[in-house]
C-alpha atoms as a PDB file:
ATOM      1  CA  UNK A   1     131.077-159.290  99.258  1.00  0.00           C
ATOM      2  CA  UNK A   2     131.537-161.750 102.139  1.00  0.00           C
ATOM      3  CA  UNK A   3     131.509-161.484 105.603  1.00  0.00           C
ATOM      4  CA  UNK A   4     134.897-163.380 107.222  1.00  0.00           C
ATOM      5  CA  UNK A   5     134.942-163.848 110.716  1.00  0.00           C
ATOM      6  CA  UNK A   6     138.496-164.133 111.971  1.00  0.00           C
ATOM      7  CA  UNK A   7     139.412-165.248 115.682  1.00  0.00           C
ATOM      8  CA  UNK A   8     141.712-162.946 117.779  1.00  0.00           C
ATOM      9  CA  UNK A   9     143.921-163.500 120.323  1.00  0.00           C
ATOM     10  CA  UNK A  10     141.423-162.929 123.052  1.00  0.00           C
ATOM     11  CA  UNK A  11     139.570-165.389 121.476  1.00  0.00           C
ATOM     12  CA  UNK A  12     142.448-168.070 121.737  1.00  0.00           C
ATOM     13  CA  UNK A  13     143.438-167.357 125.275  1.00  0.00           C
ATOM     14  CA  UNK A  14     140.514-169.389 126.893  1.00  0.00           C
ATOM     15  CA  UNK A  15     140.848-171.561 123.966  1.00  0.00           C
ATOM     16  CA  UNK A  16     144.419-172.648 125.428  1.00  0.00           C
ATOM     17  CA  UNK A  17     143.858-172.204 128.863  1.00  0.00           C
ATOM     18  CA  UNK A  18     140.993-174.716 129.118  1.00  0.00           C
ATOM     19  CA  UNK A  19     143.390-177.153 126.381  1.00  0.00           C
ATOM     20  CA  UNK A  20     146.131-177.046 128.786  1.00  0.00           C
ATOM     21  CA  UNK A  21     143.783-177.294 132.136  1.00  0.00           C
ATOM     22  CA  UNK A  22     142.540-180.906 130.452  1.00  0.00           C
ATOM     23  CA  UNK A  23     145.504-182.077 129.607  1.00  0.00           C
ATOM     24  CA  UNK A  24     147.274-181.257 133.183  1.00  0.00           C
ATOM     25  CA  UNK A  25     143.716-182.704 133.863  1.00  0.00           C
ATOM     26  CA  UNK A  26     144.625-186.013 132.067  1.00  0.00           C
ATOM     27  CA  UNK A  27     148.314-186.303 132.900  1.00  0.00           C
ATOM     28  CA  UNK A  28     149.614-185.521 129.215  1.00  0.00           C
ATOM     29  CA  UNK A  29     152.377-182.828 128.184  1.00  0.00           C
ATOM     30  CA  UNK A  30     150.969-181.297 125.219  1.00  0.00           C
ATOM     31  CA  UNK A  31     151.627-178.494 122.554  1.00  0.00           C
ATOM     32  CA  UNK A  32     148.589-176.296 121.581  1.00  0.00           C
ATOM     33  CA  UNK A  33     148.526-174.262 118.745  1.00  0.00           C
ATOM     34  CA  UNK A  34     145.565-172.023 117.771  1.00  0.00           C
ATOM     35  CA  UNK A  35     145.117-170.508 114.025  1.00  0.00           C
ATOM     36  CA  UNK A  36     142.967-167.761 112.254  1.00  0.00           C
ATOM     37  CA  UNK A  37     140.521-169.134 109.276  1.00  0.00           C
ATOM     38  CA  UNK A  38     143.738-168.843 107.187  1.00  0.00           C
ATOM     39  CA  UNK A  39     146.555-170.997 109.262  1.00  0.00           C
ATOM     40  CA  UNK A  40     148.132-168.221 110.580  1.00  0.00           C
ATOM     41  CA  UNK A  41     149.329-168.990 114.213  1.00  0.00           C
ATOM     42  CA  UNK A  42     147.562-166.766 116.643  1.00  0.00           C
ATOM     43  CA  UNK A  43     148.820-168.086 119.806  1.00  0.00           C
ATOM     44  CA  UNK A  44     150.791-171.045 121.105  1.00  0.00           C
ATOM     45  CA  UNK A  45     151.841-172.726 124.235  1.00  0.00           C
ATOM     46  CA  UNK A  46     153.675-175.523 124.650  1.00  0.00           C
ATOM     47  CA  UNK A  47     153.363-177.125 128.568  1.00  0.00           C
ATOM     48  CA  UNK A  48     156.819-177.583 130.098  1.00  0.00           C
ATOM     49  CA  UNK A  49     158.026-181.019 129.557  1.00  0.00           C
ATOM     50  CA  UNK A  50     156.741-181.117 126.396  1.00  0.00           C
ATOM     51  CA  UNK A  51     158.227-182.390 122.908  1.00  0.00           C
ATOM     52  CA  UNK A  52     159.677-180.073 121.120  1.00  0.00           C
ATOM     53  CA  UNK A  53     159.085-181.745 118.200  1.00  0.00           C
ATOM     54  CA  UNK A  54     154.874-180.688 119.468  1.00  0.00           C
ATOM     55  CA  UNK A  55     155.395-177.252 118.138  1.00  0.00           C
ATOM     56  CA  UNK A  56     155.640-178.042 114.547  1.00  0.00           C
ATOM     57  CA  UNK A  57     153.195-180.803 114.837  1.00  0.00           C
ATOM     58  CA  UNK A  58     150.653-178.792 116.594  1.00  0.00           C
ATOM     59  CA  UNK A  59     151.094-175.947 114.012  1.00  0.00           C
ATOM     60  CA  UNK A  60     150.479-178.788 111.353  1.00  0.00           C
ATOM     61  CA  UNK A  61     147.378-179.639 112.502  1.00  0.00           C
ATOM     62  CA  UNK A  62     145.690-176.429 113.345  1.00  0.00           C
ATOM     63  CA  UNK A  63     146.648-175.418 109.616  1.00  0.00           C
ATOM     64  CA  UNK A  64     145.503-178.307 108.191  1.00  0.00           C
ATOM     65  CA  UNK A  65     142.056-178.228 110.020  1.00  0.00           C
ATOM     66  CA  UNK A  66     141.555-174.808 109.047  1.00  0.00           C
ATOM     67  CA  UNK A  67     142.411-175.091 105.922  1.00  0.00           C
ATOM     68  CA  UNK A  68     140.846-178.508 104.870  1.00  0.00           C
ATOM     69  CA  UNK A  69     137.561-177.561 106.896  1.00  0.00           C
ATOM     70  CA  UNK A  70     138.112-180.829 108.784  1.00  0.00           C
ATOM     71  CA  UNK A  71     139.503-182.531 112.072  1.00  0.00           C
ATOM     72  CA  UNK A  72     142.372-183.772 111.054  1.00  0.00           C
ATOM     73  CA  UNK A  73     141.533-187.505 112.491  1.00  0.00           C
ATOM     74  CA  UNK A  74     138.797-187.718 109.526  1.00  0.00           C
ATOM     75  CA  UNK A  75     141.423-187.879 106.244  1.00  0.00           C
ATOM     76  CA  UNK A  76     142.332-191.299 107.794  1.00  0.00           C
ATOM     77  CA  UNK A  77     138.996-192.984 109.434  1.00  0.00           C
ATOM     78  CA  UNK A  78     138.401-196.200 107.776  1.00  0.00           C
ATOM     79  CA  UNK A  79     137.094-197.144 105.193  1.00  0.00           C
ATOM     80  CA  UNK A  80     136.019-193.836 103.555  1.00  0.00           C
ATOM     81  CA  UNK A  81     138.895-191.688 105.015  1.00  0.00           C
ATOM     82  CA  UNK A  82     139.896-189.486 101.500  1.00  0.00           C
ATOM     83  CA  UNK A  83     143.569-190.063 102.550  1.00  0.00           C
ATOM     84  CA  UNK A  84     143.730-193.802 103.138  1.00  0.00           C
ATOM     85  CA  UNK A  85     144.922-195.827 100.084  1.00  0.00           C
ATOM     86  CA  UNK A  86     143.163-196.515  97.311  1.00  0.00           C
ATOM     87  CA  UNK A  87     140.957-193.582  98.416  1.00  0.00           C
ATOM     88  CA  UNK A  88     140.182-190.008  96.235  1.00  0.00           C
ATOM     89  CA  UNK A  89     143.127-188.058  98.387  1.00  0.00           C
ATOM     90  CA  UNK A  90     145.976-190.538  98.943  1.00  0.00           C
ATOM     91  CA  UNK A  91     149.007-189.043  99.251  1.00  0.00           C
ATOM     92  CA  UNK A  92     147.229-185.351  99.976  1.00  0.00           C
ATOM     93  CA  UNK A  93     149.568-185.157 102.868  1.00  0.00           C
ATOM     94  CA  UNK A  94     152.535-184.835 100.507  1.00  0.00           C
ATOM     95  CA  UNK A  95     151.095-181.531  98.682  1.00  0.00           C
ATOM     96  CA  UNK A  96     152.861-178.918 101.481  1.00  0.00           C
ATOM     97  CA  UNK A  97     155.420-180.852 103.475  1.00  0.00           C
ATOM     98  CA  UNK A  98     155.336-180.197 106.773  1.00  0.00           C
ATOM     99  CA  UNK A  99     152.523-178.373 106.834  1.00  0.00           C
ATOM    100  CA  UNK A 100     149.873-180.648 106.208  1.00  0.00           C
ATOM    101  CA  UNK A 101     148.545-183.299 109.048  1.00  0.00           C
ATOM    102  CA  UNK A 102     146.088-186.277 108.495  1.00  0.00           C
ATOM    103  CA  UNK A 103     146.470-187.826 111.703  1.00  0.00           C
ATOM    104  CA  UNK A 104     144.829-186.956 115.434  1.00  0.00           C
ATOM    105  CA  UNK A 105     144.601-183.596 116.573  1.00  0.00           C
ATOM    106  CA  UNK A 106     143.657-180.587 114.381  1.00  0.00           C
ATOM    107  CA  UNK A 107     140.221-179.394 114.989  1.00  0.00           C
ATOM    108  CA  UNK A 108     138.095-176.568 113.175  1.00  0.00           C
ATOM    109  CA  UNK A 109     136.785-174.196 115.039  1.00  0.00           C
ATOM    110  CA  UNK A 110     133.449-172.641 113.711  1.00  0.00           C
ATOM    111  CA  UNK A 111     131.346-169.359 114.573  1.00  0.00           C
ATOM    112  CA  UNK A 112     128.220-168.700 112.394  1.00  0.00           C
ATOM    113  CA  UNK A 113     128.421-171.597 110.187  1.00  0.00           C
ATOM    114  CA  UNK A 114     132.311-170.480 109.240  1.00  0.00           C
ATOM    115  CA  UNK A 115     135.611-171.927 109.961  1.00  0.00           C
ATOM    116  CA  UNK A 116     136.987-168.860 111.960  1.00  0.00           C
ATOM    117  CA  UNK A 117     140.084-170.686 112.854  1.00  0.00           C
ATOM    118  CA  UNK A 118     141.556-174.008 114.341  1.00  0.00           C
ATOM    119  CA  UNK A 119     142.918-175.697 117.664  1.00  0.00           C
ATOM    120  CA  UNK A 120     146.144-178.097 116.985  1.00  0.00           C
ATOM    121  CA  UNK A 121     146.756-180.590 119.571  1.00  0.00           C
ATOM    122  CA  UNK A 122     150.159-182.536 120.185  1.00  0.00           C
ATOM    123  CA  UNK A 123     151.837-184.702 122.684  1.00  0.00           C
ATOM    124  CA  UNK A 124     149.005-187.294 123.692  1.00  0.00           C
ATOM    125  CA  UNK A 125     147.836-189.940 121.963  1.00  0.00           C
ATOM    126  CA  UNK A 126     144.650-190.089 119.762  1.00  0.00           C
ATOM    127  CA  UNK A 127     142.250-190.335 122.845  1.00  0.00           C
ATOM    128  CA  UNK A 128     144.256-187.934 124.728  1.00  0.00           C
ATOM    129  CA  UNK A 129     144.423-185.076 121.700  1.00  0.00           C
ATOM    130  CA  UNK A 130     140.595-185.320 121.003  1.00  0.00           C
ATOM    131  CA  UNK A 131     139.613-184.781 125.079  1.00  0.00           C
ATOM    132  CA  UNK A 132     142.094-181.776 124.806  1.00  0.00           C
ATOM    133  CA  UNK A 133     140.586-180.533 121.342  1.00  0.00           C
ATOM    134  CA  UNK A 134     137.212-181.318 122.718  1.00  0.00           C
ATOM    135  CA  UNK A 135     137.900-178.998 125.568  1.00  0.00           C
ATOM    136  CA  UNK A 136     139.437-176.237 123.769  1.00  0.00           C
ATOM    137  CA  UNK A 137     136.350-176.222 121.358  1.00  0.00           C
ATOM    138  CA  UNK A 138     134.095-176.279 124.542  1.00  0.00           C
ATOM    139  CA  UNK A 139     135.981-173.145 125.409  1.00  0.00           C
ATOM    140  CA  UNK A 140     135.547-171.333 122.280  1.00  0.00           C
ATOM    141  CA  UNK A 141     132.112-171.976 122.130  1.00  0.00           C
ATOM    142  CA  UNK A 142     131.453-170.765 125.743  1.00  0.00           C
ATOM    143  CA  UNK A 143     133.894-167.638 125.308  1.00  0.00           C
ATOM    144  CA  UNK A 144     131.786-166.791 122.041  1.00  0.00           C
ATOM    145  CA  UNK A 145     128.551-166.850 124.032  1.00  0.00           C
ATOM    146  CA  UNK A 146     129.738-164.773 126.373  1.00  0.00           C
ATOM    147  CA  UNK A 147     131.193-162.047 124.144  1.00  0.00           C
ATOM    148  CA  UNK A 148     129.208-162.053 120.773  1.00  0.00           C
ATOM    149  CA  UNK A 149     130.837-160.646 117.706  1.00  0.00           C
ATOM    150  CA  UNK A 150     129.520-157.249 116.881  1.00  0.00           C
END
């Protein structure tokens, strides 16, 4: 047997609320998307004036990151990136169209040495997605040490 830890939506909402408080923070219209360990959206808010085309995106990320175990920025960091070419997962982004992101902005969230779920982030660039990711993980961990798991 095996202990999964799954996030809830109580869990996400301070995980979006302090993503969208840094990027009003930074000026950026941005989609973010938080998933369970297994990609399933649990919440998702996309600021007004945002792209449309965010939602997807952000879902895309989040799933990928939880998923893949990974921020989503890593598949393509030179030179060892697994998803740059010539490297061991080149073309891994073609394996579920649509659904899987290598690029800026899907981040892992962890409790207890287990991916528990994942933040996507769209609308900024690179910089801009990672300070919002950054914050919603900040959040998570924060929210997690004020209400332990039972």
């Amino acid at each position: 047997m095996h202990t999964i830890y799954r996030i809830t939506l109580d869990d996400a909402l301070p995980v979006l609320a302090a993503a969208r408080q840094k990027a009003e923070e930074i000026g950026v219209k941005q989609t973010i998307c938080v998933v369970d360990e297994s990609g399933q959206v649990i919440a998702l808010h996309r600021l007004p004036g945002a792209r449309l085309t965010g939602v997807d995106i952000s879902i895309a990320k989040a799933f990928t990151a939880a998923g893949h175990e990974r921020a989503t920025h890593k598949f393509n960091e030179p030179p060892h990136g697994p998803a740059l070419p010539g490297n061991e997962a080149f073309g891994i982004s073609h394996m579920l169209p649509g659904k899987f992101a290598i690029f800026v902005g899907g981040f892992p969230i962890e409790h207890d040495g287990q991916i528990v779920g994942a933040v996507g982030v769209s609308g900024g660039n690179g910089e801009q997605d990672k300070a919002v990711g950054a914050a919603a993980l900040e959040a998570f961990a924060q929210h997690i040490a004020a209400n332990p798991p039972a």
